[in-house]
C-alpha atoms as a PDB file:
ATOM      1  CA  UNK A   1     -22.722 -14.027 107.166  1.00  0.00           C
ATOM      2  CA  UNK A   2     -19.134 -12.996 106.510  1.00  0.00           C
ATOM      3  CA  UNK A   3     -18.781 -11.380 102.984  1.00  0.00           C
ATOM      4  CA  UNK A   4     -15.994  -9.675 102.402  1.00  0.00           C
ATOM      5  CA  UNK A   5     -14.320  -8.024  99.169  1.00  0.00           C
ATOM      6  CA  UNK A   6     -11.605 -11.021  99.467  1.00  0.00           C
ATOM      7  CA  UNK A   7     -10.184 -14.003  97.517  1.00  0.00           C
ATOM      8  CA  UNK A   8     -11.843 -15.911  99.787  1.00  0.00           C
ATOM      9  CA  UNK A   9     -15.442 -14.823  99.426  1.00  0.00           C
ATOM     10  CA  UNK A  10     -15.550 -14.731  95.658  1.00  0.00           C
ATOM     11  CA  UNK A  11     -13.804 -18.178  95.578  1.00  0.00           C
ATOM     12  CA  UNK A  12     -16.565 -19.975  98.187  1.00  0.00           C
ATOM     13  CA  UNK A  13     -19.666 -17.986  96.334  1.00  0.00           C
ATOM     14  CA  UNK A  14     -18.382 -18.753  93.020  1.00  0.00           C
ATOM     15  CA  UNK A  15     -18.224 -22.583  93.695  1.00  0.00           C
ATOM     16  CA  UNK A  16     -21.213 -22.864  95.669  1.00  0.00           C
ATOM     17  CA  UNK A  17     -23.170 -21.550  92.179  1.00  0.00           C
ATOM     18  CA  UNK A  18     -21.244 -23.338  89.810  1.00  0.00           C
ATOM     19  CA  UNK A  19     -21.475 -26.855  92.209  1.00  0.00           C
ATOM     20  CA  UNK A  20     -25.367 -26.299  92.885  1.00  0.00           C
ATOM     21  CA  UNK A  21     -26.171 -25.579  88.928  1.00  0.00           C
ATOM     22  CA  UNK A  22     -24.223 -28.607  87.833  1.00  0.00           C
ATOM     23  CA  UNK A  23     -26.188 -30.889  90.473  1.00  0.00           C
ATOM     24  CA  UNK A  24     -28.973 -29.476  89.020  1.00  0.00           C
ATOM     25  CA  UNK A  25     -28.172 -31.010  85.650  1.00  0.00           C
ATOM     26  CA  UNK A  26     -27.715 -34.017  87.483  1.00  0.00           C
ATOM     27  CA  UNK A  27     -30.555 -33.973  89.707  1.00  0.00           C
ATOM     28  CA  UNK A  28     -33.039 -32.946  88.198  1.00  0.00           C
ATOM     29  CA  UNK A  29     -32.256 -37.016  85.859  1.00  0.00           C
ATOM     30  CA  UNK A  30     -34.143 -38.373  88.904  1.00  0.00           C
ATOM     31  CA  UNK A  31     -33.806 -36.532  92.189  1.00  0.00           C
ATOM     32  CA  UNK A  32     -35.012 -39.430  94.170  1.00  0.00           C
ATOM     33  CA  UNK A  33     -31.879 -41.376  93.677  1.00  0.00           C
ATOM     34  CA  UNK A  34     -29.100 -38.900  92.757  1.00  0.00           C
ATOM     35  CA  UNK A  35     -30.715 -36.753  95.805  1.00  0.00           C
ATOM     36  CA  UNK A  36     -30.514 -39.695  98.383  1.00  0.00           C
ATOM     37  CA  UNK A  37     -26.455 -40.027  96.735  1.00  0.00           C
ATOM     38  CA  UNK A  38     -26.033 -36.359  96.865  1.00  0.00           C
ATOM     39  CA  UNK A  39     -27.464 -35.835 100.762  1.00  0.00           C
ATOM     40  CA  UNK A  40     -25.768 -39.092 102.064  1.00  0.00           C
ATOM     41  CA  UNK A  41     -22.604 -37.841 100.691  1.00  0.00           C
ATOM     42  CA  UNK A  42     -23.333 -34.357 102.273  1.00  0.00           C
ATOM     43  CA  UNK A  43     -23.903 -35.345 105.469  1.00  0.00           C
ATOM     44  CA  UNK A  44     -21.140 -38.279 105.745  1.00  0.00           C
ATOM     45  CA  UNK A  45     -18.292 -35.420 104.443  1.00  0.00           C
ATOM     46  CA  UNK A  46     -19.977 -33.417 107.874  1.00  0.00           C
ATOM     47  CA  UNK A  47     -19.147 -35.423 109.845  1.00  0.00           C
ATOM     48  CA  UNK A  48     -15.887 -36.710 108.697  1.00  0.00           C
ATOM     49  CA  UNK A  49     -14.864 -32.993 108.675  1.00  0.00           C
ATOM     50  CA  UNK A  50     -16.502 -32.464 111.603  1.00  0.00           C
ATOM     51  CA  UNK A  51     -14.421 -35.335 113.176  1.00  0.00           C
ATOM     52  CA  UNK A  52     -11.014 -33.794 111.912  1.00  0.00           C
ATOM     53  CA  UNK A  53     -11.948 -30.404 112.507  1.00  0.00           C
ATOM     54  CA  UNK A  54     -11.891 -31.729 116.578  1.00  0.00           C
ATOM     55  CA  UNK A  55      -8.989 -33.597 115.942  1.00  0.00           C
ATOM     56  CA  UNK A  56      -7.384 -30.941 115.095  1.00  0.00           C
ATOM     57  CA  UNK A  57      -6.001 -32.150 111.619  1.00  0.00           C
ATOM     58  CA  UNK A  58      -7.079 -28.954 109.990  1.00  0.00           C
ATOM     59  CA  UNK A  59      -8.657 -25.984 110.254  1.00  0.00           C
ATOM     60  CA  UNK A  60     -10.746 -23.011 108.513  1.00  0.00           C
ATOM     61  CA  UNK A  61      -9.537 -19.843 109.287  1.00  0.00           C
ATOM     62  CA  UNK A  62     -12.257 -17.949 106.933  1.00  0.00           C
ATOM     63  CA  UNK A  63     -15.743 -19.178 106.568  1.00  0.00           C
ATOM     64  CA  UNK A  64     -19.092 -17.603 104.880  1.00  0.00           C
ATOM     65  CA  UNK A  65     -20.839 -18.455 107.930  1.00  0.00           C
ATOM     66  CA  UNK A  66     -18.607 -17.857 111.272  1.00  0.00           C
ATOM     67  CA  UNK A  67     -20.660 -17.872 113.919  1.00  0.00           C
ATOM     68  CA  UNK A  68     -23.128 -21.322 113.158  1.00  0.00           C
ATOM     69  CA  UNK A  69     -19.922 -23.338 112.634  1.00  0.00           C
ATOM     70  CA  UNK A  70     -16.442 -24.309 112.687  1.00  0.00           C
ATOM     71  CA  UNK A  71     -16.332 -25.369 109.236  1.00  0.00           C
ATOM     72  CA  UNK A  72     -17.656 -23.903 105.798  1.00  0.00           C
ATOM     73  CA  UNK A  73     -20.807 -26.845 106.027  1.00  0.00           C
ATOM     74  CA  UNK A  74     -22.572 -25.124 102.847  1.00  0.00           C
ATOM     75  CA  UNK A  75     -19.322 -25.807 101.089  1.00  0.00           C
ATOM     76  CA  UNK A  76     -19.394 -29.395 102.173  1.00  0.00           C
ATOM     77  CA  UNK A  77     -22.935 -29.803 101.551  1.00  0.00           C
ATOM     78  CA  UNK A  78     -22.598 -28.794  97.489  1.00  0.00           C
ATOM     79  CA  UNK A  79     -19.580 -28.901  96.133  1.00  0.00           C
ATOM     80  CA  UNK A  80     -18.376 -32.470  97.619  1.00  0.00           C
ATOM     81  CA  UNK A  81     -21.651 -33.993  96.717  1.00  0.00           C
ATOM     82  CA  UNK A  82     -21.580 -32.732  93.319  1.00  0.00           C
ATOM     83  CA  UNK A  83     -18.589 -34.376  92.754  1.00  0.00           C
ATOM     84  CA  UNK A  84     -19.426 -37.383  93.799  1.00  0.00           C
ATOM     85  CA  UNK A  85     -22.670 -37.113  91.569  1.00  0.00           C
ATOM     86  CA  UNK A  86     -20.786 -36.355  88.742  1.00  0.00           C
ATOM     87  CA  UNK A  87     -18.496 -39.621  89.546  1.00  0.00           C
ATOM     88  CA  UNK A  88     -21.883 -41.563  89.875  1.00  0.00           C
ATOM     89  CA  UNK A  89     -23.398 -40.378  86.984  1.00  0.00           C
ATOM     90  CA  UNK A  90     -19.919 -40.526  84.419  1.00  0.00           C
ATOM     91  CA  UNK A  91     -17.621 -43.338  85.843  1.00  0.00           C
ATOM     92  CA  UNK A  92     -17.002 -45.696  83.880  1.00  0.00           C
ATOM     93  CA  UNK A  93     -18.381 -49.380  84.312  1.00  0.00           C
ATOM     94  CA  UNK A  94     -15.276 -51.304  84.149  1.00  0.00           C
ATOM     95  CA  UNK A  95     -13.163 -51.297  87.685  1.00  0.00           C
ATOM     96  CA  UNK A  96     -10.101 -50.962  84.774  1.00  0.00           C
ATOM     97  CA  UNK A  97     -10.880 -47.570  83.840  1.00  0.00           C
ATOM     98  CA  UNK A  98     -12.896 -46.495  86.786  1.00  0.00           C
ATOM     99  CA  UNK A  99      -9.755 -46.158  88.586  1.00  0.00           C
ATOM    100  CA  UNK A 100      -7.729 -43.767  85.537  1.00  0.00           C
ATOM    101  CA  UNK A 101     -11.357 -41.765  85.734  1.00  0.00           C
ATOM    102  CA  UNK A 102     -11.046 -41.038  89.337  1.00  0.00           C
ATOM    103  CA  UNK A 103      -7.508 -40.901  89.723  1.00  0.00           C
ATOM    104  CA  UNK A 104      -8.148 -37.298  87.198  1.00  0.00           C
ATOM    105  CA  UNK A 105     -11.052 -36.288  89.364  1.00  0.00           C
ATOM    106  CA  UNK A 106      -8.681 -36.841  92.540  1.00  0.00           C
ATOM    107  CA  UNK A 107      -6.525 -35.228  90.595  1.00  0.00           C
ATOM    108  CA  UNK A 108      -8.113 -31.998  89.674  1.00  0.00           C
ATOM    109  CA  UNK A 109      -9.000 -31.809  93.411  1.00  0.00           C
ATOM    110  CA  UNK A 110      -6.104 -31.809  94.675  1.00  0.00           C
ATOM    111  CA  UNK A 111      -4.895 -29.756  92.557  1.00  0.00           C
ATOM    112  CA  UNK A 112      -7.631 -27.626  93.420  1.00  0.00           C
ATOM    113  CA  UNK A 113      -7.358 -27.845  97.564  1.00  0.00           C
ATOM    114  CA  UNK A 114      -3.655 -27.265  97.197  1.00  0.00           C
ATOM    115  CA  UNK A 115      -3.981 -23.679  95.038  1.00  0.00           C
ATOM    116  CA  UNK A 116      -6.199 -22.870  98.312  1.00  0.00           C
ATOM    117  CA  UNK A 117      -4.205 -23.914 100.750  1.00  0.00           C
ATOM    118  CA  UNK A 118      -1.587 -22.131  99.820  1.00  0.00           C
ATOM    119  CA  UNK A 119      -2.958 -18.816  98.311  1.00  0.00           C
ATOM    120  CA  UNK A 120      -6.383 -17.702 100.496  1.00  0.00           C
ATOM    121  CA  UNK A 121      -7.667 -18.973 103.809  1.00  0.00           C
ATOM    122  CA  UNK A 122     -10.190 -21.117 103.183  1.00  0.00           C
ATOM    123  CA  UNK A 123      -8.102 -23.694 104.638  1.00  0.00           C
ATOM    124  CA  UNK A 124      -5.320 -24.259 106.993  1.00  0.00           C
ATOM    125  CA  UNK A 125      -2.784 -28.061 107.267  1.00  0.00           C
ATOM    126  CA  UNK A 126      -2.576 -28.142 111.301  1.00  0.00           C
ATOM    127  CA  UNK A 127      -1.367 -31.317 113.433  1.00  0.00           C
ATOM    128  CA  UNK A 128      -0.163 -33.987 111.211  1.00  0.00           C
ATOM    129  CA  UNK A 129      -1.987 -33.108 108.356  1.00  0.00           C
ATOM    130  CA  UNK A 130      -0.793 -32.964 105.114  1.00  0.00           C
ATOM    131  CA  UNK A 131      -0.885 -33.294 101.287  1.00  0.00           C
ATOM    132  CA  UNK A 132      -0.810 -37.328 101.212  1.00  0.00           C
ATOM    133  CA  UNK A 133      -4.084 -37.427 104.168  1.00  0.00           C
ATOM    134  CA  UNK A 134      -6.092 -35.101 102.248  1.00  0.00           C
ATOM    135  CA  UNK A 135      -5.537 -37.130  98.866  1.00  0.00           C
ATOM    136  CA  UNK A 136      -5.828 -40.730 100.610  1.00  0.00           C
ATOM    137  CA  UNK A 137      -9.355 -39.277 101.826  1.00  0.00           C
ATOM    138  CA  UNK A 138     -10.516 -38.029  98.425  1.00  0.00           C
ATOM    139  CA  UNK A 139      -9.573 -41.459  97.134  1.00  0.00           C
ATOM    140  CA  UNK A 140     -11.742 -42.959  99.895  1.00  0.00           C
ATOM    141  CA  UNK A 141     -14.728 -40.761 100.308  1.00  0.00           C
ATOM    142  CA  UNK A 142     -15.217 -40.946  96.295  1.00  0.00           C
ATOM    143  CA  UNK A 143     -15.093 -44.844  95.850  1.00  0.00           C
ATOM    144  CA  UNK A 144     -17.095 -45.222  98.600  1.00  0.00           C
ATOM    145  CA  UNK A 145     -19.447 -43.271  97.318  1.00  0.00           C
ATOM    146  CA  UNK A 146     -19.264 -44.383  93.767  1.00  0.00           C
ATOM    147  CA  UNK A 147     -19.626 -48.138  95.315  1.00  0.00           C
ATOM    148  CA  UNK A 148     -22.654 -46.279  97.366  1.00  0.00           C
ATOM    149  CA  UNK A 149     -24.155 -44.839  94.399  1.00  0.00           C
ATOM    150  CA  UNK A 150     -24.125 -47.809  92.171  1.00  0.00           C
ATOM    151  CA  UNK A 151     -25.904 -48.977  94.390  1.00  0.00           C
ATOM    152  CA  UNK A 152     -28.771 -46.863  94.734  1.00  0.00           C
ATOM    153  CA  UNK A 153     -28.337 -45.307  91.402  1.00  0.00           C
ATOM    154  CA  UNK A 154     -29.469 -48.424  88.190  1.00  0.00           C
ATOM    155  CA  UNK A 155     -27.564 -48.663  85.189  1.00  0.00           C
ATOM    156  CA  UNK A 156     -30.100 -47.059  82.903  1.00  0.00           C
ATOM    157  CA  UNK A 157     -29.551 -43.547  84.659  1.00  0.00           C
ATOM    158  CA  UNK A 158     -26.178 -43.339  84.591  1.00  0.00           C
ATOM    159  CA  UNK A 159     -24.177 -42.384  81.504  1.00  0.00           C
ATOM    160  CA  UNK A 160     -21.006 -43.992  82.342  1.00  0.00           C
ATOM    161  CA  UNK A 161     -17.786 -43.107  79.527  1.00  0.00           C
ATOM    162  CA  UNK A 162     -17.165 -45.581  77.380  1.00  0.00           C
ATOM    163  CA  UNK A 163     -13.607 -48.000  78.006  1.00  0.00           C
ATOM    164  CA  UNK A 164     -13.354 -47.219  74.114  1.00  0.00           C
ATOM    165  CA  UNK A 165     -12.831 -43.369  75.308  1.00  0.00           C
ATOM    166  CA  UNK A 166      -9.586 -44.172  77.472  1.00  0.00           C
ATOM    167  CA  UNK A 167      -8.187 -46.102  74.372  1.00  0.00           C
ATOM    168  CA  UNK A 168      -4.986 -44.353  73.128  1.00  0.00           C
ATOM    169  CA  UNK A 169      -5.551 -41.435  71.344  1.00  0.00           C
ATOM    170  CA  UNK A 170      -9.430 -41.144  72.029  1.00  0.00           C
ATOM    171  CA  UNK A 171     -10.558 -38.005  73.861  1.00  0.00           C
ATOM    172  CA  UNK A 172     -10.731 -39.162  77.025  1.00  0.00           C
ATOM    173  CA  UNK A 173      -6.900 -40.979  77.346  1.00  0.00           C
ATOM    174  CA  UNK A 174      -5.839 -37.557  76.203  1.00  0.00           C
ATOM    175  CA  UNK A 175      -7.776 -35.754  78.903  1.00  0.00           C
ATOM    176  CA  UNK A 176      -6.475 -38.266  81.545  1.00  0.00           C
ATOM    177  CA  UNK A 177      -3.315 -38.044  80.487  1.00  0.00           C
ATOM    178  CA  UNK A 178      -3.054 -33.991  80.174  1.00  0.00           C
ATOM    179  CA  UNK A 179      -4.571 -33.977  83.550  1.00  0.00           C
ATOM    180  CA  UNK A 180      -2.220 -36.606  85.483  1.00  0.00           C
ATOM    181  CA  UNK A 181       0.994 -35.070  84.047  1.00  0.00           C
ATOM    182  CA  UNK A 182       0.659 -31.578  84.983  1.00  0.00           C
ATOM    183  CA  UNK A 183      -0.759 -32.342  88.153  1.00  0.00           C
ATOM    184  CA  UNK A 184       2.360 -34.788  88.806  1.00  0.00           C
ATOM    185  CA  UNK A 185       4.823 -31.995  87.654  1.00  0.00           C
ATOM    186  CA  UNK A 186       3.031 -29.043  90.034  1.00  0.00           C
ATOM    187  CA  UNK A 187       2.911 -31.719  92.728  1.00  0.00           C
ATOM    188  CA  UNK A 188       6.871 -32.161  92.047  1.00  0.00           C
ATOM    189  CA  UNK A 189       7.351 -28.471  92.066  1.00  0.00           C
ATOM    190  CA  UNK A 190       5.532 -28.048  94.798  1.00  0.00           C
ATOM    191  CA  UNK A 191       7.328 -30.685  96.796  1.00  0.00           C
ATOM    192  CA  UNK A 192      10.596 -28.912  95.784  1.00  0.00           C
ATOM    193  CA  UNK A 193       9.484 -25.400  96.923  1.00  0.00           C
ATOM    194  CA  UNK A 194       8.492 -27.096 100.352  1.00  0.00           C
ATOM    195  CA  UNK A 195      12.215 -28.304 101.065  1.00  0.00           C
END
C-alpha cells in the first residue's frame, strides 16, 4: 500500500470514507437493488478505465495500491458508484429536469477531476485525452446508469426531487444555477490559462 504524507493520499483516503458512508445511507434503503446498481456500475467503470488506461488515453501516476494495478480500482469501485447511486436514488422523474440535475452532478465532477488534474497526481491527460472526453464520458456512464438503475431500482425506493424544486426561485433552480455558472466561468478561466 502506498501511503504517503502527500496531497494525494489524504485526497484518495478522504473520498474513499466520505463515498463508502454516503452509499451506506443509500444502501443500506435496500441493498439488494441499490447493491446490484452500485457493483454493476463498479465493475463497468473497471473496465472502461481499464480499456483507456491500455489505450493510453490517461494515466495514474500515484495510486494507494501500486503494485496490484495500473489504476486506483478502490477509487473506481466507491466513489463512481456512489455517484451514480445518489443519481438513482435523487434524479428527478421527468427527462426535463433530469437532464439540469445531472448536468450539476457532471458538473461538480468535473469540476472536481479538473482541480486534480491539475494540482496532485492522481491523474495524468496523455494521448488525445482531454477535458471534453472526460466530460462526454461522465455524461454517458451516468445516464446509462440512471437508465440502468431505473430499471432495477422501483419507483417507491427512490426519492426523486420534485420538478416543483427546479421552478425559479425554489432551492433547487438556485443550486443548479450557482453550480452551472461558476463551473462555466472556472471552465472559461481555465481555458484561458491553457492558451
Amino acid at each position: 500500500m502506498n501511503i504517503q504524507n502527500n496531497i494525494e493520499t489524504y485526497i484518495a483516503i478522504t473520498s474513499l470514507i466520505f463515498s463508502l458512508i454516503g452509499s451506506y445511507f443509500i444502501l443500506r434503503i435496500d441493498w439488494k437493488r441499490y447493491g446490484s446498481v452500485y457493483l454493476l456500475s463498479g465493475i463497468v467503470g473497471n473496465i472502461l478505465c481499464y480499456i483507456f488506461v491500455k489505450l493510453g488515453f490517461y494515466s495514474y501516476p500515484f495510486r494507494l495500491f501500486p503494485k496490484v494495478s495500473i489504476m486506483p480500482f478502490e477509487t473506481i469501485l466507491t466513489i463512481f458508484p456512489f455517484y451514480v447511486i445518489l443519481g438513482v436514488r435523487y434524479s428527478p422523474q421527468s427527462w426535463a429536469y433530469k437532464i439540469p440535475f445531472y448536468w450539476a452532478v457532471v458538473h461538480v465532477g468535473m469540476l472536481t477531476e479538473t482541480l486534480v488534474l491539475n494540482f496532485t497526481k492522481l491523474i495524468s491527460y496523455d494521448y488525445k485525452w482531454d477535458f471534453w472526453d472526460s466530460y462526454t464520458w461522465w455524461w454517458i456512464f451516468l445516464l446509462a446508469f440512471d437508465y440502468v438503475g431505473g430499471l432495477i431500482v422501483p419507483e417507491n425506493l427512490r426519492k426523486p426531487i420534485l420538478k416543483e424544486s427546479f421552478y425559479y426561485g425554489k432551492w433547487a433552480w438556485l443550486i443548479l444555477h450557482l453550480i452551472v455558472i461558476i463551473t462555466i466561468f472556472l471552465g472559461g478561466y481555465y481555458l484561458g490559462i491553457l492558451q
